[in-house]
PDB file of N, CA and C in Angstrom:
ATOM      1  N   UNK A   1       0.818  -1.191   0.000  1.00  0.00           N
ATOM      2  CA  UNK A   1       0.000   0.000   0.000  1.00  0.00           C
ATOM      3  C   UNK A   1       0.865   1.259   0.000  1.00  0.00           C
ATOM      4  N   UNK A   2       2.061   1.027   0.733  1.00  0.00           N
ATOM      5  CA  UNK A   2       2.926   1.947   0.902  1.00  0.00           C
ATOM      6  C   UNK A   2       3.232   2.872  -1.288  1.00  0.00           C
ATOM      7  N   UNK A   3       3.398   1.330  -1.902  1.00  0.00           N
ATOM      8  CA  UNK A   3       3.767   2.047  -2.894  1.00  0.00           C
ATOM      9  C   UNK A   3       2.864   2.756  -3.592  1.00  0.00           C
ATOM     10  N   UNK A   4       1.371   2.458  -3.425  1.00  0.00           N
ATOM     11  CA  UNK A   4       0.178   2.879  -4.256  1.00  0.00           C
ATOM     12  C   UNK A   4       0.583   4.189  -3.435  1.00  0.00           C
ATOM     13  N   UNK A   5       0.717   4.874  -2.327  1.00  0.00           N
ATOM     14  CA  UNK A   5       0.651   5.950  -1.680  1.00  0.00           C
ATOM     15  C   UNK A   5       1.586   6.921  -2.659  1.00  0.00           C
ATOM     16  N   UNK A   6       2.854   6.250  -2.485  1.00  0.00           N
ATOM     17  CA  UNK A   6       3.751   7.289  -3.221  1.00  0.00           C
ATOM     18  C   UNK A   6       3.509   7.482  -5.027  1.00  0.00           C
ATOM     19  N   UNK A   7       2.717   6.745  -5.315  1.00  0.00           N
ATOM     20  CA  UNK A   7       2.803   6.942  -6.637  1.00  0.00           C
ATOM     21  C   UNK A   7       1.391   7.952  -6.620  1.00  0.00           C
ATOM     22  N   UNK A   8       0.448   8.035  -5.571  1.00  0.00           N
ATOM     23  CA  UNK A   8      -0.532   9.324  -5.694  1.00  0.00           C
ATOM     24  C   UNK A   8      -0.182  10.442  -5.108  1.00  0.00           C
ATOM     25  N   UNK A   9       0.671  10.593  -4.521  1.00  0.00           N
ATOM     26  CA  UNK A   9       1.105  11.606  -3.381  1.00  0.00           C
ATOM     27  C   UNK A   9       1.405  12.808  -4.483  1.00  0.00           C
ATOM     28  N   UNK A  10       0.917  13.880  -4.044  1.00  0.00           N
ATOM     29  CA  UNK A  10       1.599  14.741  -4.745  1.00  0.00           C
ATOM     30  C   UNK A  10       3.217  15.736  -4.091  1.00  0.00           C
ATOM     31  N   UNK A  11       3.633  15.523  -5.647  1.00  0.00           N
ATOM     32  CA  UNK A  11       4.961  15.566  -5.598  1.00  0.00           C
ATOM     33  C   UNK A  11       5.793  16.920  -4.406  1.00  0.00           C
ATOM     34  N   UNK A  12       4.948  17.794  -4.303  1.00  0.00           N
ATOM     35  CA  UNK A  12       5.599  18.983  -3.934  1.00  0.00           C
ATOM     36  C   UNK A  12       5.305  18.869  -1.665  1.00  0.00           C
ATOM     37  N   UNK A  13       4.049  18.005  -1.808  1.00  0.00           N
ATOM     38  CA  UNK A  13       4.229  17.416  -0.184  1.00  0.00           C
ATOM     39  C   UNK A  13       4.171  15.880   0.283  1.00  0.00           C
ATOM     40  N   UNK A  14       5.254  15.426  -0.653  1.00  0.00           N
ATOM     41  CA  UNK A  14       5.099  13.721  -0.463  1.00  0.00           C
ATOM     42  C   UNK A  14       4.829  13.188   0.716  1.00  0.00           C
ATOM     43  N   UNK A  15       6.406  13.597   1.331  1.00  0.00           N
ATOM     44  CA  UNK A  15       6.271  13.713   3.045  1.00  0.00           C
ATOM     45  C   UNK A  15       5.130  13.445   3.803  1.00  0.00           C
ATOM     46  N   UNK A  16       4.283  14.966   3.880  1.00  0.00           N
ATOM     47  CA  UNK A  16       3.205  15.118   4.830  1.00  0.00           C
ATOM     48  C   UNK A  16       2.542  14.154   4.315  1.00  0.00           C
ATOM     49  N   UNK A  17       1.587  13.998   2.737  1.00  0.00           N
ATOM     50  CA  UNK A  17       0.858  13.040   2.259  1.00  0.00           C
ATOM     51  C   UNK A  17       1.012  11.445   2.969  1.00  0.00           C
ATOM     52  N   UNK A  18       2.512  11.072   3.268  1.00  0.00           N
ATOM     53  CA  UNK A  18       2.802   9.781   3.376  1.00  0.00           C
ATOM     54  C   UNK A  18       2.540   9.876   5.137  1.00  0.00           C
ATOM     55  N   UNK A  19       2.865  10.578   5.325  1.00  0.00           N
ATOM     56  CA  UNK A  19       2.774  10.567   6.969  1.00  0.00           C
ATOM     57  C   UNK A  19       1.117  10.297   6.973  1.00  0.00           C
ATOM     58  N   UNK A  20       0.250  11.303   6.365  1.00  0.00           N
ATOM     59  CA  UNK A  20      -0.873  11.116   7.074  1.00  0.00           C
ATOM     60  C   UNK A  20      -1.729   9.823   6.743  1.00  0.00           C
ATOM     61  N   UNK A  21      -0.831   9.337   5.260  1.00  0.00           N
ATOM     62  CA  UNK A  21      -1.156   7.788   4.714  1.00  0.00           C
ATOM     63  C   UNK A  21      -0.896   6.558   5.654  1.00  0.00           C
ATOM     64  N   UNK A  22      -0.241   6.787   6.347  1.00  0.00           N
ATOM     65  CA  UNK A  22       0.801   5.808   7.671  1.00  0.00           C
ATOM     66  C   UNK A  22      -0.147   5.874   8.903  1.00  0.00           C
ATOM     67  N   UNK A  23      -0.825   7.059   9.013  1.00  0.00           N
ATOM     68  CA  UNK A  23      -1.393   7.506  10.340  1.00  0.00           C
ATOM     69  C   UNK A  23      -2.743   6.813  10.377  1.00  0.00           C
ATOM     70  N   UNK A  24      -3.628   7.079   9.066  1.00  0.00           N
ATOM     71  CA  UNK A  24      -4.924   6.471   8.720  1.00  0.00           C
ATOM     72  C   UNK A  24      -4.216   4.615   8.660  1.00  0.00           C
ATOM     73  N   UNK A  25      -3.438   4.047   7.994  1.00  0.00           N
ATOM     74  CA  UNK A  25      -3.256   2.836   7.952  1.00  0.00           C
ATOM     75  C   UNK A  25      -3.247   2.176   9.375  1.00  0.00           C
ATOM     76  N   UNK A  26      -2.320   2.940  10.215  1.00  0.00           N
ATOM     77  CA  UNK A  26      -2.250   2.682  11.259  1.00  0.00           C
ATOM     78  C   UNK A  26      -3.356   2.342  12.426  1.00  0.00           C
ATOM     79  N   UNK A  27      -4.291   3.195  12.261  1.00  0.00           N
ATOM     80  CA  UNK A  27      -4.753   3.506  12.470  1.00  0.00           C
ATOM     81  C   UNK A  27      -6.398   2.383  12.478  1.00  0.00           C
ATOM     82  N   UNK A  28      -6.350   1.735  11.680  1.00  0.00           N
ATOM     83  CA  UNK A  28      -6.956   0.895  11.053  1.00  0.00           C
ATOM     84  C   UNK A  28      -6.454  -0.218  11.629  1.00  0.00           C
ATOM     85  N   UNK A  29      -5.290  -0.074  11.725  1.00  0.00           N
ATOM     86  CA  UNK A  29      -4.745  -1.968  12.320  1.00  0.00           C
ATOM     87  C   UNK A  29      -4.972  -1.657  14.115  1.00  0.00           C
ATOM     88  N   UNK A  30      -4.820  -0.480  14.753  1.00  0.00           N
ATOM     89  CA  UNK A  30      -5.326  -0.496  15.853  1.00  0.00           C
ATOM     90  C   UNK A  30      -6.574  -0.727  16.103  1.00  0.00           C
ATOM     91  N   UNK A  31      -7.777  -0.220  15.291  1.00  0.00           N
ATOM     92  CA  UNK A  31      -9.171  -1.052  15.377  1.00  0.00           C
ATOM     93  C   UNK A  31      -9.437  -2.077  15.291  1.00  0.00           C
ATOM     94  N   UNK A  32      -8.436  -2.469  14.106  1.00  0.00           N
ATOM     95  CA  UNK A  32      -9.339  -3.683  13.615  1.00  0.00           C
ATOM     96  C   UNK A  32      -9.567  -4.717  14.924  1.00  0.00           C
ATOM     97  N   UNK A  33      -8.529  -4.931  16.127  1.00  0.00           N
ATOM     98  CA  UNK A  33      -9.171  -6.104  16.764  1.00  0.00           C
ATOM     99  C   UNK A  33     -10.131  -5.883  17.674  1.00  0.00           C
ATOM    100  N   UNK A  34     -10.671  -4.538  17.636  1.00  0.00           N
ATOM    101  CA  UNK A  34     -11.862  -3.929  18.965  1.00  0.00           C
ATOM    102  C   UNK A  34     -12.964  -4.107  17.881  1.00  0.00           C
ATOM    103  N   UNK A  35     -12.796  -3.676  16.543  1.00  0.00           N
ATOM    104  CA  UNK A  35     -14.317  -4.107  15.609  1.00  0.00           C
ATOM    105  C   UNK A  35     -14.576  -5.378  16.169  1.00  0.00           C
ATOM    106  N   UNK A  36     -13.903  -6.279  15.271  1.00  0.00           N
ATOM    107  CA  UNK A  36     -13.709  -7.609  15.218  1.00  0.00           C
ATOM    108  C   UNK A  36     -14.576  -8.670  16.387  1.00  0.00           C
ATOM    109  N   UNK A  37     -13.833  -8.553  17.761  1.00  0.00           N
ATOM    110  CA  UNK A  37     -13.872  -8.106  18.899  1.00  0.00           C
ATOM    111  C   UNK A  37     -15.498  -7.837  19.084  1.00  0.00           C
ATOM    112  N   UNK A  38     -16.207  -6.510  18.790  1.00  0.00           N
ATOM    113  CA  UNK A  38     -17.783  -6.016  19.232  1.00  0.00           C
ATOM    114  C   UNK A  38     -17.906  -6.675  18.307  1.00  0.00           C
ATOM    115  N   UNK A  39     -17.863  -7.110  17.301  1.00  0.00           N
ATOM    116  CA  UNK A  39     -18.808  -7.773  16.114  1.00  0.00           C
ATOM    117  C   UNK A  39     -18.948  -9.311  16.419  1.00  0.00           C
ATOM    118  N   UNK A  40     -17.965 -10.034  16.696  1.00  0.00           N
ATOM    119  CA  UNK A  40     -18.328 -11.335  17.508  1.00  0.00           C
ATOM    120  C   UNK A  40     -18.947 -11.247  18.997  1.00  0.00           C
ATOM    121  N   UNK A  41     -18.861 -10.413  19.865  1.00  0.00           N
ATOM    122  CA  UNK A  41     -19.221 -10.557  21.106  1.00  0.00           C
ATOM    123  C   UNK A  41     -21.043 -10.042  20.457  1.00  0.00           C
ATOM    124  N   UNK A  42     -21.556  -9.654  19.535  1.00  0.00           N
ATOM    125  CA  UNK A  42     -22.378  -8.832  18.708  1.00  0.00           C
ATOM    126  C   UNK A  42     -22.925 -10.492  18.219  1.00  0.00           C
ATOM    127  N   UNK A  43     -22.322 -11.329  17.329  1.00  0.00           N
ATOM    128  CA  UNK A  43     -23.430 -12.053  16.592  1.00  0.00           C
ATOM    129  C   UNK A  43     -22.469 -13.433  16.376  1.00  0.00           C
ATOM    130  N   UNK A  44     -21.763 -13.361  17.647  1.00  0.00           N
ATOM    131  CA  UNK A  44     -20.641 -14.900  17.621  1.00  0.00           C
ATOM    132  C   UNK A  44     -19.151 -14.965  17.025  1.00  0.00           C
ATOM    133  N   UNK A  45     -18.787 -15.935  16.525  1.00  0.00           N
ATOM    134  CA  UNK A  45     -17.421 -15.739  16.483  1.00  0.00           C
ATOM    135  C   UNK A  45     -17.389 -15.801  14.812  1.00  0.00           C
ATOM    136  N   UNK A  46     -18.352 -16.998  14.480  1.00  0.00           N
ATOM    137  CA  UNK A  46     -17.957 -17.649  13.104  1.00  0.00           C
ATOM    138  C   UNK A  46     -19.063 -16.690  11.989  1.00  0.00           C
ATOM    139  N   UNK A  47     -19.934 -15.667  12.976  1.00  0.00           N
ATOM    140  CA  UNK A  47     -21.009 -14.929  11.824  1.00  0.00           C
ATOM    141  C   UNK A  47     -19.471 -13.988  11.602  1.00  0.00           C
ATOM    142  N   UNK A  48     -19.296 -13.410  12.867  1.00  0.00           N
ATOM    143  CA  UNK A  48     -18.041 -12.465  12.911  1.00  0.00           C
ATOM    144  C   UNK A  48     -17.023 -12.566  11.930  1.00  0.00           C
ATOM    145  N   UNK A  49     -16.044 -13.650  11.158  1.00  0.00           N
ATOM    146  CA  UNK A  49     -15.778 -13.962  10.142  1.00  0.00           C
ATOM    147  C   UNK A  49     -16.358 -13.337   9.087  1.00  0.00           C
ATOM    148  N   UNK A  50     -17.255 -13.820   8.884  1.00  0.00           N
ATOM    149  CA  UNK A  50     -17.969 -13.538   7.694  1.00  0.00           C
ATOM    150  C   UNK A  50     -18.413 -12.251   7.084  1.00  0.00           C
ATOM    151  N   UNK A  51     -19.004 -11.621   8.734  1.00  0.00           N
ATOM    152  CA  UNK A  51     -19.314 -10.133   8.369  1.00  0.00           C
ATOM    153  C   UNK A  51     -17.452  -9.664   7.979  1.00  0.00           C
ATOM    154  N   UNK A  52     -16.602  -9.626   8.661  1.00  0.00           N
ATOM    155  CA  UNK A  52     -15.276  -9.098   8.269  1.00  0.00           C
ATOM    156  C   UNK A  52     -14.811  -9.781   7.013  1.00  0.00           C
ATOM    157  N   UNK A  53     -15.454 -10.649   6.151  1.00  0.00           N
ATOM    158  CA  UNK A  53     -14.389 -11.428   4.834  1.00  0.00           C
ATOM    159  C   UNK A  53     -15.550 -10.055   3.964  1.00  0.00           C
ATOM    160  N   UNK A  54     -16.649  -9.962   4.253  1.00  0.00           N
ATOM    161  CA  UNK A  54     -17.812  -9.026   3.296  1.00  0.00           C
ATOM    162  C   UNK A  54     -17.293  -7.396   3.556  1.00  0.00           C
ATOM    163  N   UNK A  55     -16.651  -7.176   4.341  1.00  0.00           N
ATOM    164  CA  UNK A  55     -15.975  -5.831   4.618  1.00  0.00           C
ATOM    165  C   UNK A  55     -14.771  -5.894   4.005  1.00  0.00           C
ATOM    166  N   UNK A  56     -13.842  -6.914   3.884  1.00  0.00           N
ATOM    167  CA  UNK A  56     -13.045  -6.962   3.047  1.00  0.00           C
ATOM    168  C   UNK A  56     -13.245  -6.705   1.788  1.00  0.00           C
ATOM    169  N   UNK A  57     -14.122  -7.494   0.930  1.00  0.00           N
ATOM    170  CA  UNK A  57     -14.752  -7.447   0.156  1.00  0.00           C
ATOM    171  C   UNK A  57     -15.161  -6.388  -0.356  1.00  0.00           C
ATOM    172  N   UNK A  58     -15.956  -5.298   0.245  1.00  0.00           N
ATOM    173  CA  UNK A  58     -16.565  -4.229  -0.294  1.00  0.00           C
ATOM    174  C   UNK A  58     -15.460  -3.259  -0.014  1.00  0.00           C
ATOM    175  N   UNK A  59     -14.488  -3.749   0.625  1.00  0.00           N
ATOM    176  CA  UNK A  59     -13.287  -2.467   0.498  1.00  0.00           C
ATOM    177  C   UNK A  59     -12.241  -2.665  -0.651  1.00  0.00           C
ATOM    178  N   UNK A  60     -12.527  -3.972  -1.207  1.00  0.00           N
ATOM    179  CA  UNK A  60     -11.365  -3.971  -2.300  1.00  0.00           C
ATOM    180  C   UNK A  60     -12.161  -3.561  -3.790  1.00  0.00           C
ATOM    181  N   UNK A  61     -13.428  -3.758  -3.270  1.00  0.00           N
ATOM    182  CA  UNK A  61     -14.355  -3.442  -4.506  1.00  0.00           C
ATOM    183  C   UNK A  61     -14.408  -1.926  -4.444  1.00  0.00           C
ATOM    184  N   UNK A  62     -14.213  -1.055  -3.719  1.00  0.00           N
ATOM    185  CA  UNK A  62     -14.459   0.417  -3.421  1.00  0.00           C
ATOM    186  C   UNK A  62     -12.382   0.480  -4.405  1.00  0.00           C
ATOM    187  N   UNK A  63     -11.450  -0.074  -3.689  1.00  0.00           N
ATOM    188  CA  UNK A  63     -10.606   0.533  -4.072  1.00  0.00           C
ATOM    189  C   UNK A  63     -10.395   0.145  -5.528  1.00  0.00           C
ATOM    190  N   UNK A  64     -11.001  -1.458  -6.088  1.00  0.00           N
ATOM    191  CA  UNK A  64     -10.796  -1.630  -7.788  1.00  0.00           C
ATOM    192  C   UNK A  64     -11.902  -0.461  -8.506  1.00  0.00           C
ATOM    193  N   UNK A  65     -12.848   0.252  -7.568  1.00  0.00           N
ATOM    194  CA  UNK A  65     -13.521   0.873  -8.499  1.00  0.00           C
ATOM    195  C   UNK A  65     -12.857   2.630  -8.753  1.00  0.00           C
ATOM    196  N   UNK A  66     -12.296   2.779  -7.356  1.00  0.00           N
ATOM    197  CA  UNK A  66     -12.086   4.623  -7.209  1.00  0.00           C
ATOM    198  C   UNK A  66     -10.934   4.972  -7.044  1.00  0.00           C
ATOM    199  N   UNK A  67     -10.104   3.527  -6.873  1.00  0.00           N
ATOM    200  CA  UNK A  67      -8.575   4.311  -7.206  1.00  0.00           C
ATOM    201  C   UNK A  67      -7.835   4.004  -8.571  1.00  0.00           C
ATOM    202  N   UNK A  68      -7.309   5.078  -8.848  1.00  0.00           N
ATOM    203  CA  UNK A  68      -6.612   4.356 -10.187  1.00  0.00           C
ATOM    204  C   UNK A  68      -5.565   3.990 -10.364  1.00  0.00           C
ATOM    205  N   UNK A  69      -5.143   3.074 -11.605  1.00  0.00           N
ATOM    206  CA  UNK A  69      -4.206   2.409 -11.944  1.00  0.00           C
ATOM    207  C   UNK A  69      -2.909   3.508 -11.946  1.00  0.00           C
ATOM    208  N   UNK A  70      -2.067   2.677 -11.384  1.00  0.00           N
ATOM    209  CA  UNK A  70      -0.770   3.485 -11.405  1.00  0.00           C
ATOM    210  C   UNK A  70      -0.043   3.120 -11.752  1.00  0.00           C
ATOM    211  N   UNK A  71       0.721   2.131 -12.779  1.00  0.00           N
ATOM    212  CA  UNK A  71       1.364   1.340 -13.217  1.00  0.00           C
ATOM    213  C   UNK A  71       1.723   1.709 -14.487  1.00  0.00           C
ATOM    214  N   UNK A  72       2.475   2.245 -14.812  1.00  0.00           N
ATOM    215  CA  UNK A  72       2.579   3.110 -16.190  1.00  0.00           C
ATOM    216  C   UNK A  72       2.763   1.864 -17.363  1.00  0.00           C
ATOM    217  N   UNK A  73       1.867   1.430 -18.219  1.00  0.00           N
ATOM    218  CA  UNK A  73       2.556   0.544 -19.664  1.00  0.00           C
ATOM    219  C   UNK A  73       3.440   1.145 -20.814  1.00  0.00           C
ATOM    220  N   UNK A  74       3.931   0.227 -20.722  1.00  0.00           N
ATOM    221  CA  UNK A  74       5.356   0.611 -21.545  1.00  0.00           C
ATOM    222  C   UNK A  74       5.482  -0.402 -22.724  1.00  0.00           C
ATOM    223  N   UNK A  75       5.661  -0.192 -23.700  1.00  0.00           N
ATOM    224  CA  UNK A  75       5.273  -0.768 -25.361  1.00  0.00           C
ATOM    225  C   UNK A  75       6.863  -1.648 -25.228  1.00  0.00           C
ATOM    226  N   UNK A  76       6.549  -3.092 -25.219  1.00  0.00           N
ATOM    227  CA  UNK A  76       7.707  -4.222 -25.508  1.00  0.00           C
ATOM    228  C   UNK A  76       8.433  -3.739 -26.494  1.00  0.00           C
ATOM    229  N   UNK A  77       9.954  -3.746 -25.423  1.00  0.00           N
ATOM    230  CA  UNK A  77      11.436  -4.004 -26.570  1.00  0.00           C
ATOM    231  C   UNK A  77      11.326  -4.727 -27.430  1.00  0.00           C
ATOM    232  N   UNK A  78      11.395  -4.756 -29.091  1.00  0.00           N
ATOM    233  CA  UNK A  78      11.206  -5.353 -29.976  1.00  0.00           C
ATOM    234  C   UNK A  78      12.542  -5.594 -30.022  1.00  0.00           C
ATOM    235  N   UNK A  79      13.599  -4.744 -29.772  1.00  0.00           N
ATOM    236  CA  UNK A  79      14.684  -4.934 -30.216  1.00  0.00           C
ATOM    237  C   UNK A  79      15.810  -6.013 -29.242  1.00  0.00           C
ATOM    238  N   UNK A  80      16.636  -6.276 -30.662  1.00  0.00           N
ATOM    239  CA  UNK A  80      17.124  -7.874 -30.175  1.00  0.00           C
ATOM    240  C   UNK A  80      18.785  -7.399 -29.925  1.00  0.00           C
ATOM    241  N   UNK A  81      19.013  -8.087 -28.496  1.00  0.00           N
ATOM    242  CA  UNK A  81      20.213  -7.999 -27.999  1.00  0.00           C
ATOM    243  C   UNK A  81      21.508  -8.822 -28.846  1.00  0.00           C
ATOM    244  N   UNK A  82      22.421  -8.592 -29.231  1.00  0.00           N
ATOM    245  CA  UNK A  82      23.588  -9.264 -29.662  1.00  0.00           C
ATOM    246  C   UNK A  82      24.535  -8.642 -29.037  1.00  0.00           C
ATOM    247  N   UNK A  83      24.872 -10.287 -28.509  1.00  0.00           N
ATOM    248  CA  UNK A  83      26.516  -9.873 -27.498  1.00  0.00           C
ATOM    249  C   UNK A  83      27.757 -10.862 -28.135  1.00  0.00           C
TER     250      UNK A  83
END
């Protein structure tokens, strides 16, 4: 994720951008086991799974839909090496 960050960051405050990219990530892995956590003590252990694989889910579907490709294509070397 780190690299998707730097390749959106804009160039003139990478820095701050990445810091506050680190802070929200972070940030996220400190919840996740208190969600997790109320959502099984909420509807068991093994619904709990499930609701978190469908949150997964709709978060990778949010990011294949609204972030974009950053991967620049580059047109194959046709040309042939002789050594």
């Amino acid at each position: 994720m780190m690299t998707l960050g730097a390749d959106l960051a804009p160039r003139e405050s990478m820095g701050e951008f990445l810091g506050i990219w680190r802070l929200i990530g972070d940030a996220g892995s400190t919840a996740a086991p208190i969600i997790v956590g109320t959502v099984a003590d909420l509807v068991g252990l093994s619904a709990a799974a499930f609701v978190m694989a469908g949150a997964g889910l709709a978060a990778a579907a949010v990011l294949g839909i609204f972030v974009p490709e950053t991967l620049q294509s580059q047109p194959p070397n046709t040309e042939a090496v002789v050594g």
